[in-house]
Protein backbone atom coordinates (compact mmCIF):
# COMPACT_ATOMS: atom_id res chain seq x y z
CA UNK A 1 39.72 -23.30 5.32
CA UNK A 2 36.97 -25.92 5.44
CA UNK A 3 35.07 -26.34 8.52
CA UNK A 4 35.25 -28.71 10.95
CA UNK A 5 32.58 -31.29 12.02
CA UNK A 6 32.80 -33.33 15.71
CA UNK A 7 30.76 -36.48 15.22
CA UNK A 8 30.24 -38.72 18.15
CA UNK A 9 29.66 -42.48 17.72
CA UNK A 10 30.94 -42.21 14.20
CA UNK A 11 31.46 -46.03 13.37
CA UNK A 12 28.01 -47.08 12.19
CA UNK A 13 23.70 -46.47 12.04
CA UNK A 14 23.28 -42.86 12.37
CA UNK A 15 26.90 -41.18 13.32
CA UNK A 16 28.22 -43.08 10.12
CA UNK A 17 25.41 -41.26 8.03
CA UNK A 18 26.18 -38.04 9.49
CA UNK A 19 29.98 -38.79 8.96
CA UNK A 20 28.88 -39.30 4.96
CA UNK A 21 26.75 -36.20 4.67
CA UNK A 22 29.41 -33.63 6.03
CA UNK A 23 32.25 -35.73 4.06
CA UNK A 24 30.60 -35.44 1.31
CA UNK A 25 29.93 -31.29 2.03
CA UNK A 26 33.52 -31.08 1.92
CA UNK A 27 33.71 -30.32 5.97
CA UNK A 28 36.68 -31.88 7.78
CA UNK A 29 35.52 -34.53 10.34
CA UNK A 30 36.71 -35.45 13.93
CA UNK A 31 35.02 -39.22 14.25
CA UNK A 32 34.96 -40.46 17.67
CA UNK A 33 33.73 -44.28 18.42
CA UNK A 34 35.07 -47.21 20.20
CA UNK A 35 36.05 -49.41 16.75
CA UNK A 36 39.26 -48.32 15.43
CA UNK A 37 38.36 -50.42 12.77
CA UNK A 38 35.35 -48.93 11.42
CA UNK A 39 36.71 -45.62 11.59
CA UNK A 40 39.69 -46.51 9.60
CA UNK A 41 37.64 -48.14 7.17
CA UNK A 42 35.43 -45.00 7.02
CA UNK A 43 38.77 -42.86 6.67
CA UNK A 44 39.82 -45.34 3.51
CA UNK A 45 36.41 -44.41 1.71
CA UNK A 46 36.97 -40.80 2.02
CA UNK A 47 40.94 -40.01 1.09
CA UNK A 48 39.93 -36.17 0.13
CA UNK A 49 38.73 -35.89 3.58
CA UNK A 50 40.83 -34.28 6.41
CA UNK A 51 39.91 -36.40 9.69
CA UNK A 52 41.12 -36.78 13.27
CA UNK A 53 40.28 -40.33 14.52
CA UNK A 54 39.54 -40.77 18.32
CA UNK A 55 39.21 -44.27 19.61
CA UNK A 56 37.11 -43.67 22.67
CA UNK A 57 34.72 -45.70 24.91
CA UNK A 58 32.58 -42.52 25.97
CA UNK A 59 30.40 -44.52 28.32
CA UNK A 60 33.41 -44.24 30.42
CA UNK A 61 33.17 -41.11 32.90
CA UNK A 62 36.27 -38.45 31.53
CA UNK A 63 35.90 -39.72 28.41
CA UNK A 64 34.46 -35.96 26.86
CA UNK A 65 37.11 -34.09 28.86
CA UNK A 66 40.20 -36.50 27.38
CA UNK A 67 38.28 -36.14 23.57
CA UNK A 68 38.48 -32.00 24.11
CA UNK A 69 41.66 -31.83 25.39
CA UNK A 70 42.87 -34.16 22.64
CA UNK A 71 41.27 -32.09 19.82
CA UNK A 72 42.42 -28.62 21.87
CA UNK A 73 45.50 -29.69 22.08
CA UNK A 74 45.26 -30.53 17.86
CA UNK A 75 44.22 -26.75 17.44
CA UNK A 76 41.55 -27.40 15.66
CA UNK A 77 38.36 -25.58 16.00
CA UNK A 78 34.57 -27.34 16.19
CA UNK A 79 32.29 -25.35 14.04
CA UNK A 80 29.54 -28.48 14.41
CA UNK A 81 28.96 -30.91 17.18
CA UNK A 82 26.61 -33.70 16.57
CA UNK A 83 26.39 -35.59 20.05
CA UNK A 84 25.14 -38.80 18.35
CA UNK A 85 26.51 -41.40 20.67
CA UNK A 86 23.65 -43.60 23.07
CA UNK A 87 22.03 -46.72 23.64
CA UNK A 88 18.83 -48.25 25.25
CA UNK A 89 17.97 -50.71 27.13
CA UNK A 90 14.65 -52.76 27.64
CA UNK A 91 13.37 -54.84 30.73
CA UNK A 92 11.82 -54.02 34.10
CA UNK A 93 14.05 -50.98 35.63
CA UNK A 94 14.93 -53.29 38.81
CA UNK A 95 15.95 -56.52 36.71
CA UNK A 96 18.14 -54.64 34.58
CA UNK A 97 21.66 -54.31 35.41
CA UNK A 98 22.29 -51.15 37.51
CA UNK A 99 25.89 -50.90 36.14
CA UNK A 100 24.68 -50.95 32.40
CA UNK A 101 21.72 -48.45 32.79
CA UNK A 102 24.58 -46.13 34.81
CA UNK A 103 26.54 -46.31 31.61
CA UNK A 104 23.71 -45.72 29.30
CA UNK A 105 23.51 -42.36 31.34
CA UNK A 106 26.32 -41.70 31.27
CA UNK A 107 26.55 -41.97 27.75
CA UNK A 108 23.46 -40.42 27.01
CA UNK A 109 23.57 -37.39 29.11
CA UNK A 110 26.39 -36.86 30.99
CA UNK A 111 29.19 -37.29 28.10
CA UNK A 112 26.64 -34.86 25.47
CA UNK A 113 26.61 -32.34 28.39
CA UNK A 114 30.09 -31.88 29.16
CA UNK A 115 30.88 -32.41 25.35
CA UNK A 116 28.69 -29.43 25.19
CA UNK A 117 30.55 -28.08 27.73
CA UNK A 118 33.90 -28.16 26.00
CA UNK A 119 33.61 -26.93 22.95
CA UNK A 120 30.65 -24.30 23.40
CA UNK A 121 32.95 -21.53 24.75
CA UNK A 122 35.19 -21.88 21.28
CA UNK A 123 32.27 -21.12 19.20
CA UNK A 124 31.16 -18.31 21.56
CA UNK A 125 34.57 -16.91 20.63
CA UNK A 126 33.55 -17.11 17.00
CA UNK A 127 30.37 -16.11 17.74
CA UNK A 128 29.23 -18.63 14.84
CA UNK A 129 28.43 -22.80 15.56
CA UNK A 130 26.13 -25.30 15.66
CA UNK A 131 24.92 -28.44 17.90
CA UNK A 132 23.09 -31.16 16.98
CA UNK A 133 22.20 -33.53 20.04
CA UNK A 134 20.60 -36.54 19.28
CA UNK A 135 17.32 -36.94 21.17
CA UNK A 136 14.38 -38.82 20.63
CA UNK A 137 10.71 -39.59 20.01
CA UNK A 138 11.19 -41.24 23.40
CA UNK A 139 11.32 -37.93 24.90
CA UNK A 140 7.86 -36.89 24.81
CA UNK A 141 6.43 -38.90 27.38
CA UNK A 142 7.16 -41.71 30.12
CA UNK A 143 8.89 -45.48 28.67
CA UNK A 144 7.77 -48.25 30.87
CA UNK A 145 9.88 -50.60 30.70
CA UNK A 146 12.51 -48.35 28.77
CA UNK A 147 12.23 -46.01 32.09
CA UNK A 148 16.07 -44.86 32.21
CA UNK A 149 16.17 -44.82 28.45
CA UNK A 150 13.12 -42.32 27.83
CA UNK A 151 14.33 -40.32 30.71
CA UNK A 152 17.53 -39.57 29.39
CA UNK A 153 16.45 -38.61 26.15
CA UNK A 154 13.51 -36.20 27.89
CA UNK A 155 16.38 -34.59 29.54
CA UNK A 156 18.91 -34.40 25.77
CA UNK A 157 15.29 -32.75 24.59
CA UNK A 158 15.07 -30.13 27.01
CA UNK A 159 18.53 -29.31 27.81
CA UNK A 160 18.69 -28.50 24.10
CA UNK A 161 15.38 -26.44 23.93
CA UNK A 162 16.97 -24.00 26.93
CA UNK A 163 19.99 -24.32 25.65
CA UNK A 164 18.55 -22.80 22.16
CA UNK A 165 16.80 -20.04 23.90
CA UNK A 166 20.03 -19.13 25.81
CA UNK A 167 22.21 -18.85 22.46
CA UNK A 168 18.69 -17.34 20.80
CA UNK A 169 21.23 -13.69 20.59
CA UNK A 170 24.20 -15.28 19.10
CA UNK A 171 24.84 -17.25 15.70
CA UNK A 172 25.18 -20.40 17.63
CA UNK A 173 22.38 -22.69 16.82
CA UNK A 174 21.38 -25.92 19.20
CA UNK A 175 19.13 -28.47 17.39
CA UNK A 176 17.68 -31.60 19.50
CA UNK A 177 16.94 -34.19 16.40
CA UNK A 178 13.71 -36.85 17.71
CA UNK A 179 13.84 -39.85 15.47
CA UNK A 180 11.99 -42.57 16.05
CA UNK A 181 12.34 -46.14 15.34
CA UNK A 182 15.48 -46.49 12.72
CA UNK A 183 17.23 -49.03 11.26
CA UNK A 184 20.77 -49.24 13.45
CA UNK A 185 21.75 -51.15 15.71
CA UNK A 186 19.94 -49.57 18.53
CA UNK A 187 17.18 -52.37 18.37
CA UNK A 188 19.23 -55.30 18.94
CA UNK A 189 21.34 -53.23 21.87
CA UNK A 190 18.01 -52.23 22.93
CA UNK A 191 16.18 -55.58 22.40
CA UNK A 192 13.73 -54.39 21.08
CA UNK A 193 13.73 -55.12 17.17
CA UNK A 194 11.08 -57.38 17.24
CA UNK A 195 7.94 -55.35 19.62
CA UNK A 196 5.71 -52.73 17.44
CA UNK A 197 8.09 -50.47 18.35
CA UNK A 198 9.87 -51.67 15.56
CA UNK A 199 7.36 -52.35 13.12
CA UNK A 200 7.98 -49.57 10.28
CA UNK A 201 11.83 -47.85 10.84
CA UNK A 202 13.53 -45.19 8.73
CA UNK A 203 16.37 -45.62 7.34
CA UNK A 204 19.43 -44.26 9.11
CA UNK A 205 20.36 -42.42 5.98
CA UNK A 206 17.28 -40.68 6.00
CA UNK A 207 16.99 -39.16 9.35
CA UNK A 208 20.54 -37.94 9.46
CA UNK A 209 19.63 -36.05 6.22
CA UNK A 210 16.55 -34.98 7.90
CA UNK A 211 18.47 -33.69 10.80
CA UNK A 212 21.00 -32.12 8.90
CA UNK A 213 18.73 -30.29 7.10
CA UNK A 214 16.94 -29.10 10.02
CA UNK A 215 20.30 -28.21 11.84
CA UNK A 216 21.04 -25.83 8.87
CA UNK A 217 17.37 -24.07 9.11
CA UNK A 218 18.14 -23.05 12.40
CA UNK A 219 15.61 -25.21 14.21
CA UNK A 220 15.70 -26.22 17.44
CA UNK A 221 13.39 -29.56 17.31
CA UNK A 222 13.40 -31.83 14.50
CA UNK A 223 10.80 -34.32 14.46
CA UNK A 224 11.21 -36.77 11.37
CA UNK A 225 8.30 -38.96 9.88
CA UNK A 226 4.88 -38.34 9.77
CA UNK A 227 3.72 -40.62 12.59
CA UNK A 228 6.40 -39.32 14.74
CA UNK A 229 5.10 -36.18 14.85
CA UNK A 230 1.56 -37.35 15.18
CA UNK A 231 2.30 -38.84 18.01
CA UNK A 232 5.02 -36.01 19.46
CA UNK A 233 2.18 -33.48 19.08
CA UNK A 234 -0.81 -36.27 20.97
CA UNK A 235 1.99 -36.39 23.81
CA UNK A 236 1.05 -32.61 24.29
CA UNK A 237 -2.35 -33.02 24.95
CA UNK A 238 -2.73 -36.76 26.95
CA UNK A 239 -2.48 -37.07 30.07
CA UNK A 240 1.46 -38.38 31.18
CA UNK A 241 -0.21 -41.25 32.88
CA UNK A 242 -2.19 -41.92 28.87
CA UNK A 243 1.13 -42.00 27.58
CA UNK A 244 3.07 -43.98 29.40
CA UNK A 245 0.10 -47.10 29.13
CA UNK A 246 0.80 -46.18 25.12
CA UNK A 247 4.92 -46.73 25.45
CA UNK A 248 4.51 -49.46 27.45
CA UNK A 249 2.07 -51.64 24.87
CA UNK A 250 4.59 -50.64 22.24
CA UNK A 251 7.51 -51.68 23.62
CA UNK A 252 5.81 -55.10 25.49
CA UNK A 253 5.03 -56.23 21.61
């Protein structure tokens, strides 16, 4: 039997390029995003491929738990989880709407942790798995001005890291994959398409293959581009208060 790949925000930028790479490895998908649409249309390109749609809005809190119980009840078993689902958000912390940054982490941390939560006991029972959780550059140091943003993704970083080291005596892998700037849609969520931030992005395509590839060599951080690990591994060694003036002329423009 093939195996089974759980691929969260699944309708377009990165998920959708994960969705191609594991379709295209002959892995049966479970695609989880808010368009029905999109994921039909996704389902239409690949007719060889055995999916499981969810429509879900997983910014809303129980969102994971109904998406687990949904695919338990299914009996089907998650072999890889790639918690790919966020957004950002960019402004001053106290003029940005409370309600939306709650959501973002929500989205960001709360619905990859208990997602986590779900289907990590399955694979312990196989004693085989892997998790890819989407982090980011971002995570290496303070965002002014992205504040909630860069903190959530500091946390996806090193809840994966521990959660690597935890697993280290099993043949469950955790990967936390640290793009930075890409061409999705995150930038115009985000607003930010148009500061430095955004000056030079990868293609989508190319960091999910990146991150694939990584996930399958067993490693637990995957860094991809050349300047974004330049500037991961400066993080290390400037000071936190350094780093955030750096993030902050970025993101200002």
């Amino acid at each position: 039997m093939n195996k089974t790949a759980l691929i969260t925000g699944a309708s377009g930028g990165l998920g959708l390029e994960f969705a191609k790479i594991f379709a295209e490895a002959e892995y049966n998908l479970v695609l989880v995003a808010r368009s029905r649409e999109k994921l039909e249309a996704f389902a239409d390109a690949y007719p060889d491929t055995e999916m499981k749609l969810i429509v879900k809005d997983l910014g809303r809190p129980g969102a994971a738990k109904e998406v687990a119980d949904e695919v338990h009840r299914s009996g089907i078993h998650i072999d890889v989880l790639i918690n790919n689902a966020g957004f950002g958000l960019f402004g001053p912390f106290d003029e940005l709407s409370l309600e939306k940054q709650t959501e973002m982490m929500q989205l960001n941390v709360i619905t990859l942790t208990e997602l986590t939560h779900c289907f990590l006991p399955g694979m312990r029972e196989q004693n085989s798995g892997r998790i890819l959780n989407v982090a980011s550059t971002a995570a290496f140091q303070p965002g002014p001005l992205m504040a909630v943003y860069f903190a959530t993704k500091a946390f996806v970083l090193s809840f994966s890291e521990a959660l690597a080291e935890e697993l280290s005596a099993t043949n469950i892998t955790v990967t936390a994959l640290c793009p930075g700037p890409t061409k999705t849609n995150f930038g115009t969520v985000a607003s930010v398409e148009e500061t430095k931030m955004f000056s030079q992005p990868m293609s989508a395509a190319q960091v999910a293959r990146e991150g694939v590839e990584g996930l399958l060599k067993n490693k637990r951080v995957v860094i991809t581009g050349s300047k974004n690990k330049a500037g991961a591994f400066a993080a290390k060694f400037l000071p936190r208060s350094t780093t955030a003036k750096v993030a902050k002329s970025i993101t200002q423009g």
